[in-house]
N, C-alpha and C. Protein backbone atom coordinates (compact mmCIF):
# COMPACT_ATOMS: atom_id res chain seq x y z
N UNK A 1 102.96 -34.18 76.01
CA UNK A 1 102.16 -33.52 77.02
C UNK A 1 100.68 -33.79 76.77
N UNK A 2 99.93 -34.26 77.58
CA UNK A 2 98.33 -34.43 77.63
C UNK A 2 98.23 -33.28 77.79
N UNK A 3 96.98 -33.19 77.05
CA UNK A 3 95.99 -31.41 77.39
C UNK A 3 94.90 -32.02 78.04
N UNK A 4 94.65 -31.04 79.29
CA UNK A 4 93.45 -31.54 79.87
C UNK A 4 92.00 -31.28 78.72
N UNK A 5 91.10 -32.33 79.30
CA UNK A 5 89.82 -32.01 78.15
C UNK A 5 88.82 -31.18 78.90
N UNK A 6 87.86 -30.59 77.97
CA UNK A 6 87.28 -28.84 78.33
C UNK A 6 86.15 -29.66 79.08
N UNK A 7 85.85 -28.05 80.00
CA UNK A 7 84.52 -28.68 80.76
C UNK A 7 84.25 -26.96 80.16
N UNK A 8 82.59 -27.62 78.84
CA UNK A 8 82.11 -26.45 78.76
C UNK A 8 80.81 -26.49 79.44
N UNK A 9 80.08 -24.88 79.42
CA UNK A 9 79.36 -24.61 80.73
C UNK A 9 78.50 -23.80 79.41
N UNK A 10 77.15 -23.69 78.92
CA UNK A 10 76.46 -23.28 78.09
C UNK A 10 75.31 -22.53 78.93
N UNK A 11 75.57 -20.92 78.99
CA UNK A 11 74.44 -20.78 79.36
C UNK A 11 74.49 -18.85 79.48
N UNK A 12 73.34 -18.35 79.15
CA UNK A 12 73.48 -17.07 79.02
C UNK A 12 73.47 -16.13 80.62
N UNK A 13 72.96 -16.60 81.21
CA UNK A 13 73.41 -15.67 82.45
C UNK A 13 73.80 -16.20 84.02
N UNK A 14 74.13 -17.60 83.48
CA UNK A 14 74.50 -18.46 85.10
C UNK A 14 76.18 -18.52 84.64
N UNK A 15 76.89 -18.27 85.63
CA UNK A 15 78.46 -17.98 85.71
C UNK A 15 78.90 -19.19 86.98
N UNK A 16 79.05 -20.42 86.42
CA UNK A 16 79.31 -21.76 87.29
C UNK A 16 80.16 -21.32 88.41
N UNK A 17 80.30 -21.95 89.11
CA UNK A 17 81.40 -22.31 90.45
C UNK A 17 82.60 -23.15 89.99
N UNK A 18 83.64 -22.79 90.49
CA UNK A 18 84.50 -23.62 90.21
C UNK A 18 85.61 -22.92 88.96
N UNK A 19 86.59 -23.11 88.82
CA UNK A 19 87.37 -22.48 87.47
C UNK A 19 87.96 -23.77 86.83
N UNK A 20 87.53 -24.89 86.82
CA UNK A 20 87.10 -25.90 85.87
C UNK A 20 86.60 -25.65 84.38
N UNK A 21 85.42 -24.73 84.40
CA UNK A 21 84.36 -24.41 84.06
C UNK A 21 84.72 -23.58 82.43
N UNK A 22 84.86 -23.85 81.40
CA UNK A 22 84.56 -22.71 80.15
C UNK A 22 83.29 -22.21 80.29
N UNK A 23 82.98 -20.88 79.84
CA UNK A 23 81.44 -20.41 79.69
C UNK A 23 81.28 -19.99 78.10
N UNK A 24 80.19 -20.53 77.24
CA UNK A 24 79.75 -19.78 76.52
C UNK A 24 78.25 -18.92 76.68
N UNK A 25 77.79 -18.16 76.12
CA UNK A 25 76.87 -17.84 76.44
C UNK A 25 75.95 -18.03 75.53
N UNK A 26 76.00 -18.57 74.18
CA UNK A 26 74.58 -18.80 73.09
C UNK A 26 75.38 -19.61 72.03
N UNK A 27 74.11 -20.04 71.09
CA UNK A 27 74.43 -20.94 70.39
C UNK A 27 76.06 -20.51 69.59
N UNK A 28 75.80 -19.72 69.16
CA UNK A 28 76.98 -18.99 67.94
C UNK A 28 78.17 -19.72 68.55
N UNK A 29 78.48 -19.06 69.92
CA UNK A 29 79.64 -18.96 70.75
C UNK A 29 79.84 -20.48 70.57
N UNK A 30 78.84 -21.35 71.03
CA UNK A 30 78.79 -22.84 71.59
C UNK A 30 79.54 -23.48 70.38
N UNK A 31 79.06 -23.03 69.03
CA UNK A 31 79.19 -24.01 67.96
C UNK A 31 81.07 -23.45 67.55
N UNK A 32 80.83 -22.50 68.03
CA UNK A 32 82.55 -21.60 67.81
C UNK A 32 83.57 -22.69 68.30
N UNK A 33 83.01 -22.83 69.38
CA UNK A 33 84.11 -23.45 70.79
C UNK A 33 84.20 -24.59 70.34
N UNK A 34 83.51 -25.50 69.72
CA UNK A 34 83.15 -27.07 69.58
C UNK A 34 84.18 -27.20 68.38
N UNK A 35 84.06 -26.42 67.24
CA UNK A 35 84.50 -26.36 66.19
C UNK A 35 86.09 -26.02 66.26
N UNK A 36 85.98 -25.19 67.23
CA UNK A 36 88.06 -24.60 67.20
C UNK A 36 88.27 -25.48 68.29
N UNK A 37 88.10 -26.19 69.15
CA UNK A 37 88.58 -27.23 70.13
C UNK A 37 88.26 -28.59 69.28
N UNK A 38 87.48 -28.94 68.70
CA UNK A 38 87.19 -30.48 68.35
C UNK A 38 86.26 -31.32 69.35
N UNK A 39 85.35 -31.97 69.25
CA UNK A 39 84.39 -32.44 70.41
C UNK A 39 85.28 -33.32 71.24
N UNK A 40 86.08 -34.35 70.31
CA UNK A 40 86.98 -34.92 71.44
C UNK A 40 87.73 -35.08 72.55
N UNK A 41 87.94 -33.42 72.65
CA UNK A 41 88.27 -32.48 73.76
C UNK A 41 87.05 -32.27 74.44
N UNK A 42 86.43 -32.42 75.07
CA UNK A 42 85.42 -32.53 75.70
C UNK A 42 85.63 -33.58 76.79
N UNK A 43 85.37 -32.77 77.77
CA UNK A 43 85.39 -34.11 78.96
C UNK A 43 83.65 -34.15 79.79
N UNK A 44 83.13 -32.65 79.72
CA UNK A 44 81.62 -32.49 79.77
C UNK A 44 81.37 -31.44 79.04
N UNK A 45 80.34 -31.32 78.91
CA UNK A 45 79.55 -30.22 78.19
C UNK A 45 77.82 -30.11 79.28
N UNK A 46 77.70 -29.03 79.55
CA UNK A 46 76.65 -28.52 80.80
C UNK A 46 75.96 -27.93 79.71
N UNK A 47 74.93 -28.05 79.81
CA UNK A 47 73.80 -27.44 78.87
C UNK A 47 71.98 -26.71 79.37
N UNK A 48 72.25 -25.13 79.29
CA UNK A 48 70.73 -24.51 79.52
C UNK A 48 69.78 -24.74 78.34
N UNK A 49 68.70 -24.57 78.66
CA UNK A 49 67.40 -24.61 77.43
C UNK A 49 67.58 -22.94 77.19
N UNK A 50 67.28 -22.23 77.71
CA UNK A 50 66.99 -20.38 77.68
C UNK A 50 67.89 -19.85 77.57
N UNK A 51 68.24 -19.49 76.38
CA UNK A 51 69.24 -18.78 76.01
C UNK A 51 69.05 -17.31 75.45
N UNK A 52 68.18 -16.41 76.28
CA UNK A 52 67.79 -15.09 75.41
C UNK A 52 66.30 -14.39 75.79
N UNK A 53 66.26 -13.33 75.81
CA UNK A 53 64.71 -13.05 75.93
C UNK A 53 63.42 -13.57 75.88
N UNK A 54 63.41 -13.74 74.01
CA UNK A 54 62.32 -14.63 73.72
C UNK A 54 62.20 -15.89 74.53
N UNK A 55 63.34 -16.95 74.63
CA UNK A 55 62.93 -18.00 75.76
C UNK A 55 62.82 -17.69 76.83
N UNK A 56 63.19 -16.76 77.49
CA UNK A 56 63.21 -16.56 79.28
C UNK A 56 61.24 -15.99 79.28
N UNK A 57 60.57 -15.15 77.90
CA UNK A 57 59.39 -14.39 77.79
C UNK A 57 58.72 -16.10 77.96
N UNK A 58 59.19 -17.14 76.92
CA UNK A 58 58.07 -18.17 76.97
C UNK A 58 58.18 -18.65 77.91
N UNK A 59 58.92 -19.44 78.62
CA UNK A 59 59.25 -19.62 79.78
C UNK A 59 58.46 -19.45 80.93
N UNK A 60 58.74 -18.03 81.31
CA UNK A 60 57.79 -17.10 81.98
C UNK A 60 56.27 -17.19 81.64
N UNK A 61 55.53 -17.04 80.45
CA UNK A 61 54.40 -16.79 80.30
C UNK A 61 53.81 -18.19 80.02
N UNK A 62 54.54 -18.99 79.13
CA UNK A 62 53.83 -20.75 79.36
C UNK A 62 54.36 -21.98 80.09
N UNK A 63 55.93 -21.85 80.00
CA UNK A 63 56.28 -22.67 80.41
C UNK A 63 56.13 -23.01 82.13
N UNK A 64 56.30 -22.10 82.19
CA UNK A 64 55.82 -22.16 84.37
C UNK A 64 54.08 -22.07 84.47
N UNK A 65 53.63 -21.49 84.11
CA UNK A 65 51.95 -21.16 83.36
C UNK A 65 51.06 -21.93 83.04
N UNK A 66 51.39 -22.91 82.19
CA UNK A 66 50.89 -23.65 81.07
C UNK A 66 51.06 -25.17 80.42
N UNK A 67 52.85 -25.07 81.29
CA UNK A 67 52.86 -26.54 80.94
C UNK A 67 53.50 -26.92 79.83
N UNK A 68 53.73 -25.70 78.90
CA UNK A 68 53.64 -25.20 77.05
C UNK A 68 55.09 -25.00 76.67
N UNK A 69 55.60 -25.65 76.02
CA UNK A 69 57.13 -25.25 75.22
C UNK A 69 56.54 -24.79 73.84
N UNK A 70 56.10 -23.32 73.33
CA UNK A 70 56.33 -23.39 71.82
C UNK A 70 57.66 -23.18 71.32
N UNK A 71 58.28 -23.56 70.21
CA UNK A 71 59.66 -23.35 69.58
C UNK A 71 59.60 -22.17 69.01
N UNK A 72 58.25 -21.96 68.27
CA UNK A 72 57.87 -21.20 67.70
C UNK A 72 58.10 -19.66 68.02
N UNK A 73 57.89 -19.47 69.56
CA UNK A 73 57.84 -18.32 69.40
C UNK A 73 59.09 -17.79 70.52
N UNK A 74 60.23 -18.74 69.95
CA UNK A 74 61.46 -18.29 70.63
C UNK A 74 62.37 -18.08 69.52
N UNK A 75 62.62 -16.64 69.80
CA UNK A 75 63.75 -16.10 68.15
C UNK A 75 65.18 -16.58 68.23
N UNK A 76 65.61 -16.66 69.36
CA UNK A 76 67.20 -17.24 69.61
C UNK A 76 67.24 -18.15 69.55
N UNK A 77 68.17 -19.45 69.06
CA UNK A 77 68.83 -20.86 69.26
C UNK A 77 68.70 -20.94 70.72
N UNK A 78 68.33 -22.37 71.10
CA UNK A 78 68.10 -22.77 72.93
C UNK A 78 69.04 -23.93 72.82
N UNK A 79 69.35 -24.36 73.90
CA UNK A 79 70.01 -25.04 74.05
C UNK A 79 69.73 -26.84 73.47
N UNK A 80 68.66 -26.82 73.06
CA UNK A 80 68.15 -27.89 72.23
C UNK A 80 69.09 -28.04 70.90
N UNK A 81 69.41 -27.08 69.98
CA UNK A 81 69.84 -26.44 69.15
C UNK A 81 71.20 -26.93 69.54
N UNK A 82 71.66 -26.64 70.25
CA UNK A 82 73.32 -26.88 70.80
C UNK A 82 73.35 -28.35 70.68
N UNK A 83 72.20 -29.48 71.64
CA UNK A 83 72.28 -30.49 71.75
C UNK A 83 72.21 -31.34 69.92
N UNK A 84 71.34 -30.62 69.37
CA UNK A 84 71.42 -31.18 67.93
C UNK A 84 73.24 -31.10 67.31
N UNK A 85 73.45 -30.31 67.25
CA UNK A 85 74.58 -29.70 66.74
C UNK A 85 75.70 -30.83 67.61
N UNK A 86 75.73 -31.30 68.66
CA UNK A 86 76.49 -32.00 69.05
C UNK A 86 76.62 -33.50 68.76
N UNK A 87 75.33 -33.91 68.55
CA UNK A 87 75.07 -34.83 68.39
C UNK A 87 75.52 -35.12 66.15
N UNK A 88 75.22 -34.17 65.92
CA UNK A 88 75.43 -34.38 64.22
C UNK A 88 76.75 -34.20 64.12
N UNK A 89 77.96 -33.43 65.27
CA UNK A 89 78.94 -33.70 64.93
C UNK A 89 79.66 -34.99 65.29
N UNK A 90 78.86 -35.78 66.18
CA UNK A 90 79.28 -37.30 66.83
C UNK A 90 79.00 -37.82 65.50
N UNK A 91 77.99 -37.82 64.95
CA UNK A 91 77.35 -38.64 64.02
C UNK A 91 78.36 -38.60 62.08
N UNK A 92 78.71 -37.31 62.04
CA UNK A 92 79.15 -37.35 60.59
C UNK A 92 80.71 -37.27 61.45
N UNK A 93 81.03 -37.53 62.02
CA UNK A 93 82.56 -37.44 62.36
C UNK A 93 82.89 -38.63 62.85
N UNK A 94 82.22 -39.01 63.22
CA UNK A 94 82.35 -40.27 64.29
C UNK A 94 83.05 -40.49 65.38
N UNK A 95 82.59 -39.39 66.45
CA UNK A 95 83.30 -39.16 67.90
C UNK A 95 82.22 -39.28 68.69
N UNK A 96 82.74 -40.02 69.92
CA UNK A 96 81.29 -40.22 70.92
C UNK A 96 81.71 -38.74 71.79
N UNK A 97 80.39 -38.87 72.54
CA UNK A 97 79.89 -37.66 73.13
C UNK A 97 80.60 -37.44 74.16
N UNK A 98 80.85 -36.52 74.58
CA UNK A 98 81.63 -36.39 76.08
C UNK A 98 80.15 -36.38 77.19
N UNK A 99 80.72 -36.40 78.10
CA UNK A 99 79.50 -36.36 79.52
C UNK A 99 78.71 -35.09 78.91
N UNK A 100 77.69 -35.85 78.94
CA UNK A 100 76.17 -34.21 78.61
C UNK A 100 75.48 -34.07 79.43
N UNK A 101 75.60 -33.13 80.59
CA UNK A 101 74.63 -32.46 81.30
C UNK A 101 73.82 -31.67 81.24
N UNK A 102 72.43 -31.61 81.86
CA UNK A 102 71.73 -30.20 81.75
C UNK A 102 71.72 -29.91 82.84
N UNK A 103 71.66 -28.14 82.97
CA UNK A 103 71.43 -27.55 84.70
C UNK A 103 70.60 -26.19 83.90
N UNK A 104 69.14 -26.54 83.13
CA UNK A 104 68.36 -25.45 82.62
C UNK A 104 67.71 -25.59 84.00
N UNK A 105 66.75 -24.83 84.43
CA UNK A 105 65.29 -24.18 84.89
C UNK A 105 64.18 -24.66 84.60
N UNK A 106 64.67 -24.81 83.01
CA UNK A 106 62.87 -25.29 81.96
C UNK A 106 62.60 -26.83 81.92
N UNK A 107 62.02 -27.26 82.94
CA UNK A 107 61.61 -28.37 83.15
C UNK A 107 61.68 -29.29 81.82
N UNK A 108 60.44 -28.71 80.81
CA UNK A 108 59.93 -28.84 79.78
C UNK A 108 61.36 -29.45 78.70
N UNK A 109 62.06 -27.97 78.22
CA UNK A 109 63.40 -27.77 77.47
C UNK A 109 64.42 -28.81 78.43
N UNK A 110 64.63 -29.50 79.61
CA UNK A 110 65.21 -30.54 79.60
C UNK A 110 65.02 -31.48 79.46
N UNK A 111 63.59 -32.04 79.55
CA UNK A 111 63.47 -33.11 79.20
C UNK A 111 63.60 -33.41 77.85
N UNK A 112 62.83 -32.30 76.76
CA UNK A 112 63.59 -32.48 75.42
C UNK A 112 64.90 -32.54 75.25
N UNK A 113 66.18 -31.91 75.90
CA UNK A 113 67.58 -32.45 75.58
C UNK A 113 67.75 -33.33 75.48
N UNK A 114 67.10 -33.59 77.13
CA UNK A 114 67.35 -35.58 77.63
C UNK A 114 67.12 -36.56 77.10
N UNK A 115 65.88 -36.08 76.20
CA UNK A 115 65.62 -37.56 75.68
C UNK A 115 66.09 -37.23 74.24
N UNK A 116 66.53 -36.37 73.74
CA UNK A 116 67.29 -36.31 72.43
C UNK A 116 68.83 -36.90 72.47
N UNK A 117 69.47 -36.36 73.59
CA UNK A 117 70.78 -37.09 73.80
C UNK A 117 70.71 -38.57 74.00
N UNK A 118 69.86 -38.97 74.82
CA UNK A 118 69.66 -39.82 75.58
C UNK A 118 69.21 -41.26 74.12
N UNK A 119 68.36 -40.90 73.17
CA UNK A 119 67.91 -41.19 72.57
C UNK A 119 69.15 -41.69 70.81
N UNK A 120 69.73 -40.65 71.26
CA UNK A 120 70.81 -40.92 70.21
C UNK A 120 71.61 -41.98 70.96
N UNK A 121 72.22 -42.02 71.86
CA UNK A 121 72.75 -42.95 72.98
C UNK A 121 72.48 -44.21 72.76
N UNK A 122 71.12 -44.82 73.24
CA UNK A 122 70.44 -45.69 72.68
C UNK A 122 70.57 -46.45 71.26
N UNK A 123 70.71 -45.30 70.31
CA UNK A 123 70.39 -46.02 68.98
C UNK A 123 71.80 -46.01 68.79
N UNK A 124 73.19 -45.70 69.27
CA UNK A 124 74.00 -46.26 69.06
C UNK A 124 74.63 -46.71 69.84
N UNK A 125 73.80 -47.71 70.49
CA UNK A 125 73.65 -48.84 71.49
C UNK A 125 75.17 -48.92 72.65
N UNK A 126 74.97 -47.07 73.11
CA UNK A 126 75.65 -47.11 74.36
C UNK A 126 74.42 -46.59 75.71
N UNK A 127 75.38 -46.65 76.70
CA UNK A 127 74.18 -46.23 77.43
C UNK A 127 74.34 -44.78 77.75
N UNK A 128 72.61 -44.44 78.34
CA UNK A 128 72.35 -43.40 78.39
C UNK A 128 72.60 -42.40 79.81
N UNK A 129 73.43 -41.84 79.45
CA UNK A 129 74.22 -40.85 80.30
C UNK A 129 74.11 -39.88 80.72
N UNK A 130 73.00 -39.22 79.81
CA UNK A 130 72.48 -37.98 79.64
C UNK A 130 72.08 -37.59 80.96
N UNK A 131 72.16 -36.47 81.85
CA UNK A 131 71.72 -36.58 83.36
C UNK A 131 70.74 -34.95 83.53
N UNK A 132 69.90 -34.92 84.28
CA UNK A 132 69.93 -33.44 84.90
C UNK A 132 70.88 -33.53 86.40
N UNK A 133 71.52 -32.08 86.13
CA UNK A 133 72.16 -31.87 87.24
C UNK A 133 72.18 -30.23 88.02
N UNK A 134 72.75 -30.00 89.04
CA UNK A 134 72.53 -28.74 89.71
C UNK A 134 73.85 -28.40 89.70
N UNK A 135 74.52 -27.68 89.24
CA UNK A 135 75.90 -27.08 89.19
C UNK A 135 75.86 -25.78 90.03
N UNK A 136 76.33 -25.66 91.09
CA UNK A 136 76.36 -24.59 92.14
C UNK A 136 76.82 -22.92 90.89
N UNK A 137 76.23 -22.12 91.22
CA UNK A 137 76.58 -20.77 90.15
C UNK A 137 76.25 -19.90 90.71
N UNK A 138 76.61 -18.95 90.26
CA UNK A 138 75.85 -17.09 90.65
C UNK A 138 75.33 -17.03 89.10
N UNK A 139 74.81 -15.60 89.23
CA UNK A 139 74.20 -15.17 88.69
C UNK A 139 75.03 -13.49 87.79
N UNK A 140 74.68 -13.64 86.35
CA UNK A 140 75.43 -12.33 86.09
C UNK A 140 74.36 -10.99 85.88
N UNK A 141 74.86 -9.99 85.69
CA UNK A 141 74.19 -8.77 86.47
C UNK A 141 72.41 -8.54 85.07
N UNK A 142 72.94 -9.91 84.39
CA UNK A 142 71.45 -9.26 83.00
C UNK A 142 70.36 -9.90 83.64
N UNK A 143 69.05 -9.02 83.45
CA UNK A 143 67.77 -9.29 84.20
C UNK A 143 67.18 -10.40 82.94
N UNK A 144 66.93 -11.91 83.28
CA UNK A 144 65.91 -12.34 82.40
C UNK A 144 65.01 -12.53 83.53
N UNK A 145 65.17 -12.59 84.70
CA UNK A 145 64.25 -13.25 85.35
C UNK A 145 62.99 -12.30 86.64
N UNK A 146 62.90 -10.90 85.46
CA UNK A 146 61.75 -10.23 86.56
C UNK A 146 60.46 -11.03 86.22
């Protein structure tokens, strides 16, 4: 019997369309799922930058503002964090990546995924796949976005 491979969906308060879709909601969860499934199982992986207060606060106050990603002054793992973690398990395991999407908000925090995935891609001279995309979703009932 084939098992179908996971379509995970990373993100703390967008709830995808579709029942395709796994949801985690933060890093912990993300690295949980990767680890008790195996990356190989992976058919995509959807990836937010803002995963938590502190990023939705920077966000809000520089990133739309300013132009400004500090790392610094975001206390939760972002979805950058996830993208590392995926990439070091391709790398000491030796499994290529499943499809990596982003559908963040943070302009800024995707283009850093993008060109981190994108960049590993490259240096192991496949091509770069890495995409932004818009995944149709609602919204769940936690306020990050007054």
């Amino acid at each position: 019997m084939i098992k179908e491979k996971i379509y995970l969906y990373l993100d703390d308060v967008r709830i995808p369309n579709g029942q395709h879709w796994e949801v985690v909601r933060n890093y912990d969860e993300f690295v949980s799922h990767i680890k008790l499934n195996g990356l190989e199982n992976y058919e995509v992986i959807s990836l937010d930058h803002d995963l938590g207060d502190s990023a939705m606060k920077e966000y809000n106050t520089n990133v739309k503002l300013n132009y400004e990603l500090n790392y610094k002054r975001i206390e939760e793992k972002t979805g950058m964090d996830c993208a590392r973690f995926i990439v070091m398990e391709s790398l000491t395991n030796n499994i290529p990546l499943p499809q990596i999407y982003v559908h963040s908000a943070n302009p800024i925090g995707t283009h850093n995924i993008l060109g981190y995935i994108n960049n590993y891609l490259r240096n192991q001279r496949l091509p770069e796949t890495c995409i932004k995309v818009n995944i149709e979703h609602t919204i769940t009932t936690k306020e990050f976005y007054d």
